[in-house]
Protein backbone atom coordinates (compact mmCIF):
# COMPACT_ATOMS: atom_id res chain seq x y z
CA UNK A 1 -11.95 2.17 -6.38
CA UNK A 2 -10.58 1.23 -3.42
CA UNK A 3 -13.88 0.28 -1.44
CA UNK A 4 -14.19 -1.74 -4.37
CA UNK A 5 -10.94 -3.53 -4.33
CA UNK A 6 -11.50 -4.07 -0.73
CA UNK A 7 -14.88 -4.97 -0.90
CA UNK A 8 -15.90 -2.32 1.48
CA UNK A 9 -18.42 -1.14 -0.80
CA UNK A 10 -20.87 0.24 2.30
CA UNK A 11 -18.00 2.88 3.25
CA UNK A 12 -18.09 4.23 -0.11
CA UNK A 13 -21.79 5.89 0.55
CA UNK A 14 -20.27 6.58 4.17
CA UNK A 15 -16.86 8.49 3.55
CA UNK A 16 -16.90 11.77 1.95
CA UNK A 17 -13.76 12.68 -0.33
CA UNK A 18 -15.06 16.17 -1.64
CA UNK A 19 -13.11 19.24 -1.47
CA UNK A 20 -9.65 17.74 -1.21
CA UNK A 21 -6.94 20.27 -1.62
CA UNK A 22 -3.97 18.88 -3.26
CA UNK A 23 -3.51 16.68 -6.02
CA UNK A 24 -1.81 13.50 -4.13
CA UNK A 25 -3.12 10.44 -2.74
CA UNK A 26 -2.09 11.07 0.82
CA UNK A 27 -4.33 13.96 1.16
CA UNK A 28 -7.53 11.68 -0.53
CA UNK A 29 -6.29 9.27 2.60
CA UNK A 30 -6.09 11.74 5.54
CA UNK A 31 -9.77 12.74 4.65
CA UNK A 32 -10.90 9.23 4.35
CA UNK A 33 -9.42 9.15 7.74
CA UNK A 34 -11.17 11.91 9.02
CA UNK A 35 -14.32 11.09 7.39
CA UNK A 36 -14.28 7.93 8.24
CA UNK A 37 -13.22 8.15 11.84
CA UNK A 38 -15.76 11.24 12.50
CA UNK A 39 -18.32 7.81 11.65
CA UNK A 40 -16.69 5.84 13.69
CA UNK A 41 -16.79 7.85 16.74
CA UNK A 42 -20.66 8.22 16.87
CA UNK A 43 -20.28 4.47 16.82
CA UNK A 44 -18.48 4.26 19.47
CA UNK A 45 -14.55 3.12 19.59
CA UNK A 46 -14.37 -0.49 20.05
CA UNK A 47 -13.35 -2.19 23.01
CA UNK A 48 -12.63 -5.56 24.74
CA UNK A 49 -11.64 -7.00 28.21
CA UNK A 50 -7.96 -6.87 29.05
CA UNK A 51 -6.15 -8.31 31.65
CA UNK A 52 -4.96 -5.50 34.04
CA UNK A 53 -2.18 -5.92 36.86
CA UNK A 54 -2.40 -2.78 39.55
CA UNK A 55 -1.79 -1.97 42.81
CA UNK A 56 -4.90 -0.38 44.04
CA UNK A 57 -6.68 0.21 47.20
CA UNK A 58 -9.58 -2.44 47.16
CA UNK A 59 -9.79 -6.09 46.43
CA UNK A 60 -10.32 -6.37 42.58
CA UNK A 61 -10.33 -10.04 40.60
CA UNK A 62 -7.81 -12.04 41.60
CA UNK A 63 -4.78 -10.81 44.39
CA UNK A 64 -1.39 -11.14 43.31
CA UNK A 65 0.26 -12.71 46.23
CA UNK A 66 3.95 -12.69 45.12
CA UNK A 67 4.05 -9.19 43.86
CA UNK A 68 2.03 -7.18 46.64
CA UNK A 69 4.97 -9.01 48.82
CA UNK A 70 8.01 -8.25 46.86
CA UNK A 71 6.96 -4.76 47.08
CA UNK A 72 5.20 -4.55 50.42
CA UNK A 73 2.01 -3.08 49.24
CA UNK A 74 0.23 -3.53 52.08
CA UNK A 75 2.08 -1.28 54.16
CA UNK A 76 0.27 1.94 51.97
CA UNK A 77 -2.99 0.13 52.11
CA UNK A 78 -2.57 -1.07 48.80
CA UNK A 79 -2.64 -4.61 47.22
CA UNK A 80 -1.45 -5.89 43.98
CA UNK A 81 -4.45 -7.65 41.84
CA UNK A 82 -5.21 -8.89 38.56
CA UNK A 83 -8.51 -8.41 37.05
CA UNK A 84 -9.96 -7.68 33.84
CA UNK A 85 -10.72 -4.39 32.59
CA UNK A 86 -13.19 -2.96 29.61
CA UNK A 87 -10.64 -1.18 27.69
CA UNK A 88 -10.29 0.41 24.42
CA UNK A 89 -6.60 0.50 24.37
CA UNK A 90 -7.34 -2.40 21.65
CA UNK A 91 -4.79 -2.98 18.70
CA UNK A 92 -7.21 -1.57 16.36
CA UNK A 93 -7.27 1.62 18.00
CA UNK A 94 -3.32 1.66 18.41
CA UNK A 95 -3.17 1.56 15.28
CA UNK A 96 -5.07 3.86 14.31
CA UNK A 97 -4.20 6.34 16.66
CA UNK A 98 -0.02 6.25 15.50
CA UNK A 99 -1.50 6.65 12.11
CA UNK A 100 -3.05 10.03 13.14
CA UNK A 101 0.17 11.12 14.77
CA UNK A 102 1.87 10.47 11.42
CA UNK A 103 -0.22 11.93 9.52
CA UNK A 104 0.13 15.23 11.48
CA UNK A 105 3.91 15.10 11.98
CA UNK A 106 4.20 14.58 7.55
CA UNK A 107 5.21 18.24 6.37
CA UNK A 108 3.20 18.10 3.26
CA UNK A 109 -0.17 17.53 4.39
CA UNK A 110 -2.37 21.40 4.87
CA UNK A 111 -3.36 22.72 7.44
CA UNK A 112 -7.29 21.89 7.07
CA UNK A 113 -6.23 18.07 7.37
CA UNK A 114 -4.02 17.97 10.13
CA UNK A 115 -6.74 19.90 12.00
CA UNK A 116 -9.73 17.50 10.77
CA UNK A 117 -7.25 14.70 12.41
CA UNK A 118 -5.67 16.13 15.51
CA UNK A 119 -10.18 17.03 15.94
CA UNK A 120 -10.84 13.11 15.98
CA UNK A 121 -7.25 12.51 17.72
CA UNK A 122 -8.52 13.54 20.84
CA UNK A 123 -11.07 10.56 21.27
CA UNK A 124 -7.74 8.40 21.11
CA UNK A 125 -5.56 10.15 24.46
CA UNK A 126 -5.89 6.82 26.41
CA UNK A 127 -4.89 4.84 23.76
CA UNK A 128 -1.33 4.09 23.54
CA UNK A 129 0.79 4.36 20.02
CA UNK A 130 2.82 1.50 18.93
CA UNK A 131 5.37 0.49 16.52
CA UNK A 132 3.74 -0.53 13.41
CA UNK A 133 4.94 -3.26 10.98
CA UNK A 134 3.38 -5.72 8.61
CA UNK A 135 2.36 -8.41 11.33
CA UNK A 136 0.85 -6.08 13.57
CA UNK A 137 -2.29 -5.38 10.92
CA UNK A 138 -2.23 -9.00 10.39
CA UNK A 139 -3.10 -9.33 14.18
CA UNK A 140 -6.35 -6.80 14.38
CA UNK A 141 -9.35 -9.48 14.63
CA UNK A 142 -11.92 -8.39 12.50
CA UNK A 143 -15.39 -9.71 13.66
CA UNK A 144 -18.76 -8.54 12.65
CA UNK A 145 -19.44 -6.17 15.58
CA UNK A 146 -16.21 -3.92 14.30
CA UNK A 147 -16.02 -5.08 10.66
CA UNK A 148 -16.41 -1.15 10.17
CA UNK A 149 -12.40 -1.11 11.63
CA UNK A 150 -11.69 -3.36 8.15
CA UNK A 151 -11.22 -0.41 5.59
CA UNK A 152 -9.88 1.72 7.74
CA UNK A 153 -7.01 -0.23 8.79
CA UNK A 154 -6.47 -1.32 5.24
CA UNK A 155 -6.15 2.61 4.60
CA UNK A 156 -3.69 2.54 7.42
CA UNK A 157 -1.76 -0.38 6.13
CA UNK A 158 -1.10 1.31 2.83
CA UNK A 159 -0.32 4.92 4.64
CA UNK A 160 2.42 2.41 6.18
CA UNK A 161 3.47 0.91 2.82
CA UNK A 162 4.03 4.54 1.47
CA UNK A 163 4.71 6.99 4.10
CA UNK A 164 8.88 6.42 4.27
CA UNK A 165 10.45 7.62 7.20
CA UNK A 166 13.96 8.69 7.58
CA UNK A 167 14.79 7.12 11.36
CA UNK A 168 17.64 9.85 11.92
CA UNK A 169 15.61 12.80 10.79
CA UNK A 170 12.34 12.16 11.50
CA UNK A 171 10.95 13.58 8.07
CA UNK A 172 8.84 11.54 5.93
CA UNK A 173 8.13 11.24 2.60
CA UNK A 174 4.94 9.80 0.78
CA UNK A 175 5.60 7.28 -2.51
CA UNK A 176 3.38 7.36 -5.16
CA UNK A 177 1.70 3.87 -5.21
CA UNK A 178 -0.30 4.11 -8.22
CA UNK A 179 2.96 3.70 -9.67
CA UNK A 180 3.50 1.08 -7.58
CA UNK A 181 3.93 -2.26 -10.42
CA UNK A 182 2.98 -4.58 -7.55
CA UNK A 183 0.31 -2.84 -5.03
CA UNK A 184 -1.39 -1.47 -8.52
CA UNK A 185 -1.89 -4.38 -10.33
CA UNK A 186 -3.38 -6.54 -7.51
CA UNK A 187 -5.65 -3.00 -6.60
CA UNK A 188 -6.87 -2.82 -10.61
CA UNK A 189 -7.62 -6.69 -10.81
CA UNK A 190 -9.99 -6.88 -7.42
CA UNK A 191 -11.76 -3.27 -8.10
CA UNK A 192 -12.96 -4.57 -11.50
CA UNK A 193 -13.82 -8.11 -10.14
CA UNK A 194 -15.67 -7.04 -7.08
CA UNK A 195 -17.01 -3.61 -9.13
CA UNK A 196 -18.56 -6.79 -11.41
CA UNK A 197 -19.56 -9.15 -8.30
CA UNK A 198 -21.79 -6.25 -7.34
CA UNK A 199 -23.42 -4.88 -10.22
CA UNK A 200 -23.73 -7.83 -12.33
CA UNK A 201 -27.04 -8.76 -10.92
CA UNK A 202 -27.94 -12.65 -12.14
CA UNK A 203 -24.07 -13.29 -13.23
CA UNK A 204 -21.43 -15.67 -11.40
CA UNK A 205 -18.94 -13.75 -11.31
CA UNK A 206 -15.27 -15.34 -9.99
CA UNK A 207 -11.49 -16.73 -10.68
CA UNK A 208 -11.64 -19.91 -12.38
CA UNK A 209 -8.78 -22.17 -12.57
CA UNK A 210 -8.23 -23.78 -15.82
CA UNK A 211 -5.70 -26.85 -16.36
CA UNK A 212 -4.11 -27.02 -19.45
CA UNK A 213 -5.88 -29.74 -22.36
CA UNK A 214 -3.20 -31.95 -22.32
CA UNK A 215 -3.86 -36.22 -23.06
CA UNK A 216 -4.82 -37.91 -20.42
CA UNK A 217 -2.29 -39.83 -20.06
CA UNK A 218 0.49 -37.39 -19.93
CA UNK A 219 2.65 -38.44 -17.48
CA UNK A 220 4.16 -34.71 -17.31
CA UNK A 221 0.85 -33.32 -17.03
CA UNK A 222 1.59 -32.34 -12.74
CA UNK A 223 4.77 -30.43 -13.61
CA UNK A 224 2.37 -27.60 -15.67
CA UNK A 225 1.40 -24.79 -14.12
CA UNK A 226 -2.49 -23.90 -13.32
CA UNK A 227 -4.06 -21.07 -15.14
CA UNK A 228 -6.06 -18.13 -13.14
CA UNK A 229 -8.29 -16.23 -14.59
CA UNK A 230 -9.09 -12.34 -13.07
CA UNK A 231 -12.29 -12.66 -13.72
CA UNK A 232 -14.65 -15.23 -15.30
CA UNK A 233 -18.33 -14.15 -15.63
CA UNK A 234 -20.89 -16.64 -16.43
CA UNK A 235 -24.61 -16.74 -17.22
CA UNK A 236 -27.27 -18.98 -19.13
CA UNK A 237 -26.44 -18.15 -22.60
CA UNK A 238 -22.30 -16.76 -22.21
CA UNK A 239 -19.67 -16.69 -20.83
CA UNK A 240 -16.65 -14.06 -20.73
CA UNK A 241 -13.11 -14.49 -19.53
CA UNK A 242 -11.08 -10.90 -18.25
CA UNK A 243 -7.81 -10.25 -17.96
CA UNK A 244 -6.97 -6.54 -16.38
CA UNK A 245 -3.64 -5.50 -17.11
CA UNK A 246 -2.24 -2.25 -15.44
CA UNK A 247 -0.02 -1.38 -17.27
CA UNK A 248 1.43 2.64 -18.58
CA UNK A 249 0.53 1.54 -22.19
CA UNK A 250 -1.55 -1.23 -24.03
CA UNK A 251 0.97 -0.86 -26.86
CA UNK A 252 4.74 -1.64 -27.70
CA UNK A 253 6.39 0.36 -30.21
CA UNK A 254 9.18 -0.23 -32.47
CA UNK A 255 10.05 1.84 -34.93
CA UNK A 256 6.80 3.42 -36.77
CA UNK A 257 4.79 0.43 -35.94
CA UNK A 258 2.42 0.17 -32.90
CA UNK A 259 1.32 -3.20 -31.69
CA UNK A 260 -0.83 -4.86 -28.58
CA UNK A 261 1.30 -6.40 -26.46
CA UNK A 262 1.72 -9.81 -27.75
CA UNK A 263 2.10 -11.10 -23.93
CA UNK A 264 -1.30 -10.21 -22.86
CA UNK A 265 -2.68 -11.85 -26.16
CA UNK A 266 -1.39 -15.16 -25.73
CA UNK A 267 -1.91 -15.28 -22.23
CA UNK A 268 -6.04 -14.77 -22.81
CA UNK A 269 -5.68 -16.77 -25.61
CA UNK A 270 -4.20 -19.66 -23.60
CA UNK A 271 -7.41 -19.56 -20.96
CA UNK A 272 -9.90 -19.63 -23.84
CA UNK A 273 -8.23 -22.42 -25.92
CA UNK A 274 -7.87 -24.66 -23.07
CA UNK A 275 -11.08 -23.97 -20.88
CA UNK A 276 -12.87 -25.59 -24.23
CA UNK A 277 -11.98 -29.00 -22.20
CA UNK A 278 -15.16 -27.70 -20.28
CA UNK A 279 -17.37 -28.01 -22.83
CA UNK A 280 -20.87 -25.75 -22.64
CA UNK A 281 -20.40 -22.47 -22.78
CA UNK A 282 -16.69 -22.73 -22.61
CA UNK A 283 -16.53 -23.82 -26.28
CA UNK A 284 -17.09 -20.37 -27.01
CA UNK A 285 -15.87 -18.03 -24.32
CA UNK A 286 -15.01 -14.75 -25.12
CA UNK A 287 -12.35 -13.01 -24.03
CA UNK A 288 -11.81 -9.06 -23.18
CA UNK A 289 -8.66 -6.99 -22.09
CA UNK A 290 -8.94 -4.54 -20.04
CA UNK A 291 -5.95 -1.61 -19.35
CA UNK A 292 -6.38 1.87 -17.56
CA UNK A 293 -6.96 4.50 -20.04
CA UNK A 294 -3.59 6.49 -21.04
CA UNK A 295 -4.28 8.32 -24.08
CA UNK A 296 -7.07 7.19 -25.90
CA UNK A 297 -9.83 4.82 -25.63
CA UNK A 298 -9.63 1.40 -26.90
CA UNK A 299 -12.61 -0.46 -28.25
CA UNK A 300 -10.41 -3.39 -30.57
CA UNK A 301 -12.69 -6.26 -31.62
CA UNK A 302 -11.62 -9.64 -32.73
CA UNK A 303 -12.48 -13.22 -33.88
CA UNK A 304 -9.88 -15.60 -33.54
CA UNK A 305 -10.41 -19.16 -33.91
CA UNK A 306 -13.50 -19.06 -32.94
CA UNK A 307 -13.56 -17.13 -30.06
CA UNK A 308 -14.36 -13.37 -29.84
CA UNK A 309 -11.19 -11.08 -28.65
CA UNK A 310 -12.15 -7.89 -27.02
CA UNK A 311 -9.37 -4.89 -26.05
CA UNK A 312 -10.77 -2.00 -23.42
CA UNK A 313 -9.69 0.46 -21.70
CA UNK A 314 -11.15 2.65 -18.93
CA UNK A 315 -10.76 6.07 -18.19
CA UNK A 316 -10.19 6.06 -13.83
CA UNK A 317 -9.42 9.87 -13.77
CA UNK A 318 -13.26 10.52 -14.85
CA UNK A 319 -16.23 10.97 -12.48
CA UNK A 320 -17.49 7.73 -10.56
CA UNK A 321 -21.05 7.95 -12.94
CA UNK A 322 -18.62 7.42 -15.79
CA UNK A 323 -16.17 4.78 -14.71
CA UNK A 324 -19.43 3.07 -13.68
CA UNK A 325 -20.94 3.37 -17.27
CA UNK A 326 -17.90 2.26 -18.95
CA UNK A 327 -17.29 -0.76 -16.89
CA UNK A 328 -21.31 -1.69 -17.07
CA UNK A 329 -20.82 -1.25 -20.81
CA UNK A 330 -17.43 -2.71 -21.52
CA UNK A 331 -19.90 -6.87 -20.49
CA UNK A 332 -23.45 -5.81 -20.89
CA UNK A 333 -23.56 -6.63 -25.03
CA UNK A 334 -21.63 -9.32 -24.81
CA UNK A 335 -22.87 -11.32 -21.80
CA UNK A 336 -26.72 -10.65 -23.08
């Protein structure tokens, strides 16, 4: 799901998650980590020129006058010089590499992991560790000789969002953030559009903004907020409008009655009613709901005003083969 969501989808052939002991997500990262760092070591660690300052023995780049002075270098045959040097203390690797140590240091990860990552750790002694925060993985340059260092600094990212660390203790504790209501949400929405970006062979598959079908002449028409859709999927003869919702429940309850959640109705039903302004296919959009799968499996059909009304759900405990299906099958009738 996640190679999906981060449209890493190479890495998912790449990284092996089998035989994970332990039921929580931290161990499913630490042997992503492994996995995917054992890769990246036959690779090769990546590396760029960095400017050095040292006092060494031999003329190197560029002497620095002031400082071999101050210091009287010279006098032990040394001078102080400034050169560049092909290094893979790179950010990238800092990261990574204070990931690994916190990995190892968290009391609840076994023995087999911590192993698999202090094994890889040693490719990462000359590397220094840093203090992490949110602006430091918005620093790593990405380019398309290390694009391989994208999902696995997005796995280190979240391992920061999650892994809390008491400062005065030391001990850390990992939070659950498929019960996160903001990280899973966002997670949900781009795993089913990019799961549909890549399979859909033939389909445009994207986020469509849609303004609301007000007169043209409205002269409060700017002060209306623009509609997003998750996913809009279009092709010759249809097109389909998604809205993922992750959410504990598709239903409210009151009393002995059981309802859909009127929200998520009106909220698809605003993007089909109003992209109609389009005109073509958009006269007839259809529109599906789709939730994780709690307790049962939802297959609700509609037709309201015109418009078919779809609720899913999909089960993302199930083998991979499965989820696949169900997605595949959730569009394939309808955008035929």
């Amino acid at each position: 799901m996640l190679c999906y969501a981060w449209d890493r989808l190479k890495e998912k052939d790449i990284i092996s998650v089998d035989n994970i002991e332990g039921n929580d997500l931290l161990h499913l990262f630490s042997r992503v980590m492994i996995s995917g760092l054992n890769y990246l070591v036959k690779r090769g660690l990546d590396r760029r020129y960095l400017c050095v300052n040292d006092d060494i023995s031999f003329i190197r780049g560029k002497i620095d006058f002031n400082n071999s002075i101050k210091t009287l270098q010279w006098f032990k045959g040394r001078m102080s010089c400034e050169y560049d040097d092909l290094s893979h203390n790179v950010l990238q690797n800092q990261i990574i590499k204070t990931t690994i140590e916190q990995l190892v240091k968290y009391k609840g990860l076994n023995d087999e992991l911590k192993d698999g990552l202090l094994n890889v750790y040693k490719y990462f002694r000359d590397i220094d560790t840093i203090k992490l925060n949110k602006r430091v993985f918005k620093e790593v340059q990405i380019n398309r000789n290390n694009q391989y260092y994208d999902f696995l600094i997005k796995i280190c990212e979240t391992i920061y969002d999650n892994l809390l660390i008491d400062e005065n203790t030391g001990q850390s504790k990992f939070k659950e953030f498929e019960r996160d209501p903001k990280q899973m949400p966002y997670l949900f929405e781009n795993f089913v559009r990019n799961f549909y970006k890549r399979e859909l062979k033939g389909c445009k598959v994207y986020r469509e903004n849609i303004n609301w079908d007000t007169d043209d002449d409205n002269i409060f028409s700017e002060y209306l907020p623009q509609m997003q859709t998750d996913i809009s999927i279009e092709t010759d003869k249809k097109k389909i409008i998604i809205d993922t919702k992750f959410y504990k429940d598709a239903f409210t309850y009151y009393m002995n009655s059981k309802k859909l959640i009127s929200s998520n109705l009106y909220q698809l039903f605003a993007y089909l009613k109003n992209v109609e302004a389009k005109g073509g296919l958009n006269t007839k959009a259809e529109g599906i709901l789709v939730y994780p799968m709690v307790n049962q499996q939802i297959d609700y059909d509609y037709l309201i005003q015109g418009h078919k009304v779809m609720i899913r759900t999909v089960d993302l405990n199930q083998e991979w083969r499965l989820i696949h299906k169900r997605l595949i099958d959730i569009v394939v009738d309808e955008r035929s």
